[in-house]
Protein backbone atom coordinates (compact mmCIF):
# COMPACT_ATOMS: atom_id res chain seq x y z
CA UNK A 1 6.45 5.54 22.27
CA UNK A 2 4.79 4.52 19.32
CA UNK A 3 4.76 7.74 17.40
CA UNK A 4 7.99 8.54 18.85
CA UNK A 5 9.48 5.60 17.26
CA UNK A 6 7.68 6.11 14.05
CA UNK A 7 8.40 9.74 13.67
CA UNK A 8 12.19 9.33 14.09
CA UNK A 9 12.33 6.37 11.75
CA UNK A 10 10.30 8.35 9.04
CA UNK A 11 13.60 10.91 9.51
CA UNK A 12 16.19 8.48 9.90
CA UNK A 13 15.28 5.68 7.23
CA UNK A 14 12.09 6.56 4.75
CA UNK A 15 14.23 9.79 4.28
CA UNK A 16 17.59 10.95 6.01
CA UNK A 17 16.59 14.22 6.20
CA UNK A 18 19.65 16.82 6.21
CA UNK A 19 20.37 20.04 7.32
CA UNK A 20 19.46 22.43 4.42
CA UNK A 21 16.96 20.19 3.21
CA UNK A 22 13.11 21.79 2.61
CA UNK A 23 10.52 19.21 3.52
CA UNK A 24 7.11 19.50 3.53
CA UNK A 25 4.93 17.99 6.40
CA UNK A 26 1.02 17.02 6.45
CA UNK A 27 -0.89 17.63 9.66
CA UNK A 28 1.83 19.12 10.97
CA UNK A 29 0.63 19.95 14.67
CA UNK A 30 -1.50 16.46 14.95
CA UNK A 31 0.43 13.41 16.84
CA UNK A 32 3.06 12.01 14.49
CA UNK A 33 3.16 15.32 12.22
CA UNK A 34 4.12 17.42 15.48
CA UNK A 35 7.04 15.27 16.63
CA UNK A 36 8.06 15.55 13.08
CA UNK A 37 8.09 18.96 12.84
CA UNK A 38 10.45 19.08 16.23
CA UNK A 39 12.90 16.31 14.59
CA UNK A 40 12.74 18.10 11.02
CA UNK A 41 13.82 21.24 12.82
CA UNK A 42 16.56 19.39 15.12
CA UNK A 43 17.79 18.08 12.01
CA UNK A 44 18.58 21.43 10.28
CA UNK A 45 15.96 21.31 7.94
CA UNK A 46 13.85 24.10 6.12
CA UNK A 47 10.05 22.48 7.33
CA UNK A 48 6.83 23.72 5.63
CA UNK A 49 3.94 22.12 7.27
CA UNK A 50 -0.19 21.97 6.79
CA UNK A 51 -2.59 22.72 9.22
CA UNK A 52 -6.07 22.75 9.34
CA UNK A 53 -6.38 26.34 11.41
CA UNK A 54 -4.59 29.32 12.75
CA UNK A 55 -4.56 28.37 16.19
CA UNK A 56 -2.86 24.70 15.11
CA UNK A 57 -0.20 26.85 13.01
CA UNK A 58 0.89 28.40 16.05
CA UNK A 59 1.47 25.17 17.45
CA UNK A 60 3.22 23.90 14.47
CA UNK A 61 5.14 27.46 14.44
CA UNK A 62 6.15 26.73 18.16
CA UNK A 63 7.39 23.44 17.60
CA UNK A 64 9.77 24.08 14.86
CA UNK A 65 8.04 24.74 11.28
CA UNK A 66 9.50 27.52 9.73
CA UNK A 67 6.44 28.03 7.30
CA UNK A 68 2.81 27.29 7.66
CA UNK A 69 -0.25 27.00 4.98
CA UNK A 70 -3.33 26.64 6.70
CA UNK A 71 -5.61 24.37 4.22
CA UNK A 72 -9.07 24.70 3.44
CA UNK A 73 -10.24 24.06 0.38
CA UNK A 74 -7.69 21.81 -1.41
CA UNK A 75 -3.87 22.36 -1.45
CA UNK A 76 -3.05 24.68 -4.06
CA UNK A 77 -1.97 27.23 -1.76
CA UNK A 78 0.68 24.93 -0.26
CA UNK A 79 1.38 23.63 -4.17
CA UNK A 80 2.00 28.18 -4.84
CA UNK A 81 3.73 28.40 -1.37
CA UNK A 82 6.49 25.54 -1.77
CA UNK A 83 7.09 27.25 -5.49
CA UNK A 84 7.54 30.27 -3.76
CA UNK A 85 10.06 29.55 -0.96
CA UNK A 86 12.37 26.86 -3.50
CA UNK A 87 12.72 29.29 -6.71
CA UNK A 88 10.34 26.41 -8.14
CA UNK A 89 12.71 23.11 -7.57
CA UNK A 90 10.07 21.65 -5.40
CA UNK A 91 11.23 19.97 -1.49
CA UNK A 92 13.17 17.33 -1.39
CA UNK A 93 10.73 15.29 0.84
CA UNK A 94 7.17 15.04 1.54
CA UNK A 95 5.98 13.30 4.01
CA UNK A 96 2.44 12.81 3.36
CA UNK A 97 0.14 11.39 5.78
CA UNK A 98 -3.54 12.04 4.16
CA UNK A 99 -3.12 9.62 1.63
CA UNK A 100 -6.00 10.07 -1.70
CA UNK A 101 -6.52 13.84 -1.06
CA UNK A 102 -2.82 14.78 -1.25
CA UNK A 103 -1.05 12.44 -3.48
CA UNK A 104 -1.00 14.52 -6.72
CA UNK A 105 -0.77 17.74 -4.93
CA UNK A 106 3.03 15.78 -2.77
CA UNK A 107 3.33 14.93 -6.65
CA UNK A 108 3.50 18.39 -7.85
CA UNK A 109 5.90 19.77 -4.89
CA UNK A 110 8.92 17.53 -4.92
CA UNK A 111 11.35 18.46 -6.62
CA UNK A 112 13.58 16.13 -8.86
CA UNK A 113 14.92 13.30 -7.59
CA UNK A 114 13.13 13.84 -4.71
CA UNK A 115 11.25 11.87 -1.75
CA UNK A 116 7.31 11.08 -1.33
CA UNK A 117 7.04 9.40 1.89
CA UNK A 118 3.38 7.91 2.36
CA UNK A 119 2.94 7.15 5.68
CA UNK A 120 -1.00 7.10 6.23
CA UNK A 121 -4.13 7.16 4.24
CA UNK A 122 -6.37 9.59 7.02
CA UNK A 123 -8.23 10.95 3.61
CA UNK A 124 -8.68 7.48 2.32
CA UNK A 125 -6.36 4.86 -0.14
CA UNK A 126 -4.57 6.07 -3.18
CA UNK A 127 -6.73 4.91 -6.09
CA UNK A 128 -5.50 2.35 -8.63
CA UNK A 129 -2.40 4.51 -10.16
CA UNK A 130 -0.09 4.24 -12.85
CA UNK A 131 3.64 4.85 -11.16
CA UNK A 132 5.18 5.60 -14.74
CA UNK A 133 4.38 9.23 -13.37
CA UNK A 134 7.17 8.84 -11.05
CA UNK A 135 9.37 9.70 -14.02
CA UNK A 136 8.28 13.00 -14.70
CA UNK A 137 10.94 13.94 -12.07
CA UNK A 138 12.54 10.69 -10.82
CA UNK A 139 10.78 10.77 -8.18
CA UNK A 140 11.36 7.92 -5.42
CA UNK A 141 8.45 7.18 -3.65
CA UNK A 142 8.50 5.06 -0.22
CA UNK A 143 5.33 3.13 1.62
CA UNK A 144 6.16 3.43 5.46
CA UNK A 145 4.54 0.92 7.77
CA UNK A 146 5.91 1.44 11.19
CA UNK A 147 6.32 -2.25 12.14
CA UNK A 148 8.78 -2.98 9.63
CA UNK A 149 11.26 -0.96 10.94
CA UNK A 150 11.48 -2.94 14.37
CA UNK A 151 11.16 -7.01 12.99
CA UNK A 152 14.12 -7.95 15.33
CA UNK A 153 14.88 -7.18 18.41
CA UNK A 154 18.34 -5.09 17.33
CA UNK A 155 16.13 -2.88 15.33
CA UNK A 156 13.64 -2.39 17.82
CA UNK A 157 16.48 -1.47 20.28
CA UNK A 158 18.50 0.73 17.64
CA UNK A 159 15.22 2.96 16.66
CA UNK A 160 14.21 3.41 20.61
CA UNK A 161 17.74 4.36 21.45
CA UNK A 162 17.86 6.92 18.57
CA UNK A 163 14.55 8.25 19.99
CA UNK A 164 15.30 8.53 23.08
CA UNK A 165 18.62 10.31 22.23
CA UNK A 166 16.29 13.42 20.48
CA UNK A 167 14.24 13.38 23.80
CA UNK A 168 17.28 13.31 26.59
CA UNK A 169 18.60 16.31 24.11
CA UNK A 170 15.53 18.06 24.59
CA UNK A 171 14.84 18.22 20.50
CA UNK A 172 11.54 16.02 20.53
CA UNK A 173 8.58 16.25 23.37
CA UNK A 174 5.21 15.00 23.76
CA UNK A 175 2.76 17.38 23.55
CA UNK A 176 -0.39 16.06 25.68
CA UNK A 177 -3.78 18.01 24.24
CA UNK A 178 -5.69 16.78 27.18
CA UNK A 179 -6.55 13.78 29.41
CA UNK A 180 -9.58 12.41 29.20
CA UNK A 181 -11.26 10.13 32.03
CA UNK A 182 -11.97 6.77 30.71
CA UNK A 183 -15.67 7.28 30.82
CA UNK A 184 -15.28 10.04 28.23
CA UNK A 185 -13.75 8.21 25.48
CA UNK A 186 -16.52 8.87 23.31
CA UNK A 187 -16.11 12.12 23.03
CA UNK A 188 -12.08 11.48 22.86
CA UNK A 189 -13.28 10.02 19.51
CA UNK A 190 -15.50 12.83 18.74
CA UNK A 191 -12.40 15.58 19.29
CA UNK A 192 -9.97 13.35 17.50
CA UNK A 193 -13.01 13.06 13.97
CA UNK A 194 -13.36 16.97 14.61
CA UNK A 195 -10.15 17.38 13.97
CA UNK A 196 -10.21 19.83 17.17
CA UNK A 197 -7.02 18.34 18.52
CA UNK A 198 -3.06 18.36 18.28
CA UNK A 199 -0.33 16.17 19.54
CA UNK A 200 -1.47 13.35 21.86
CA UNK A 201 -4.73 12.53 24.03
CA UNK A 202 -4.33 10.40 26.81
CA UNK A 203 -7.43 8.17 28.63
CA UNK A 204 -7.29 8.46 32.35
CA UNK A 205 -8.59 5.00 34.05
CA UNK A 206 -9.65 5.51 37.62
C-alpha cells in the first residue's frame, strides 16, 4: 500500500502527468519506479526509464516503458537518449529517485518549464546547491515526502481511493520478486544492496 499510495500521488500531485507527456523514470523496474512505469503508461504518457541491466529492462519494457537505457557508468547515455527521442526539448518530468548521482544529469533532460520531482536520495543527499540554476530553463523543482500527502484523514482516503481505482482497472499491479521466510531476512537485505531485485519482496513469518 505504501508504494502504491506514493507512486500514484507522485502522478497525481508532484506532477499531473498527461497523455502525450515524455517523462523520464529512475529505477524504473525497482518497487516504486515499477508501479510508476504502469501508472505513467495508464496515463498516456511517453515513459523513458533507467535500469541497472538487461534482464530489469525487460521488466520495465513489460510493465509499460516505452524506452529503456540501461546505466552503467554514469548517465550520459540517458542525457543522448532523451535528446534523441524529444528533437532536444528535454521531458517534461523527471522523477528522480537516486538523489546526488542524478541531479545534474534530471537537470540537463527537462525541458523548459519543466518538472524535477525528487523523491529519494538511494545515491546519497544533494550537496549544498545554488537553485539560481533553476532558471536556466524555469525549471520547477518539487521535494516529495510521501507522508505529506495523507496529513488528514480526507487525504489519506482520497489518495487510497485513487489507487485503488488504477488497480480494480487493472492499470497498476504488484509485482512480488520473491518471498522470503523470516529467517532469511539477511539475505533479503543482501538482494535488495545487490541491487539483484525488482518490484517488491515480501518476509514470510511462520
Amino acid at each position: 500500500m505504501l508504494q502504491g499510495l506514493t507512486a500514484t500521488g507522485l502522478v497525481t500531485k508532484s506532477y499531473a502527468v498527461q497523455k502525450g507527456d515524455w517523462i523520464v523514470i529512475y529505477a524504473a523496474a525497482g518497487g516504486v519506479g515499477l508501479l510508476l512505469t504502469q501508472l505513467g503508461h495508464a496515463l498516456g504518457a511517453h515513459v523513458i526509464g533507467t535500469v541497472s541491466t538487461e534482464e530489469k529492462a525487460a521488466i520495465a519494457r513489460a510493465n509499460g516503458a516505452e524506452h529503456v537505457v540501461v546505466i552503467n557508468n554514469g548517465y550520459e547515455a540517458l542525457e543522448k537518449k532523451v535528446s534523441e527521442l524529444t528533437n532536444g526539448q528535454g521531458v517534461d518530468a523527471v522523477f528522480d529517485s537516486i538523489g546526488q548521482a542524478t541531479f545534474d544529469s534530471s537537470l540537463n533532460i527537462v525541458r523548459r518549464m519543466g518538472t524535477l520531482v525528487l523523491f529519494g536520495s538511494a545515491s546519497g543527499k544533494i550537496p549544498p546547491t545554488n537553485f539560481m540554476v533553476l532558471g536556466g530553463k524555469n525549471v520547477k523543482l518539487t521535494v516529495t515526502i510521501f507522508f505529506n500527502f495523507i496529513t488528514t484523514r480526507e487525504e489519506f482516503e482520497a489518495l487510497y481511493g485513487e489507487a485503488m481505482g488504477y488497480l480494480e482497472r487493472g492499470q497498476l499491479k504488484a509485482v512480488i520478486h520473491k518471498v522470503y521466510p523470516i529467517e532469511d531476512v539477511q539475505q533479503a537485505h543482501l538482494d535488495l544492496e545487490g541491487r539483484k531485485t525488482t518490484g517488491k519482496l515480501l518476509l514470510k513469518i511462520q
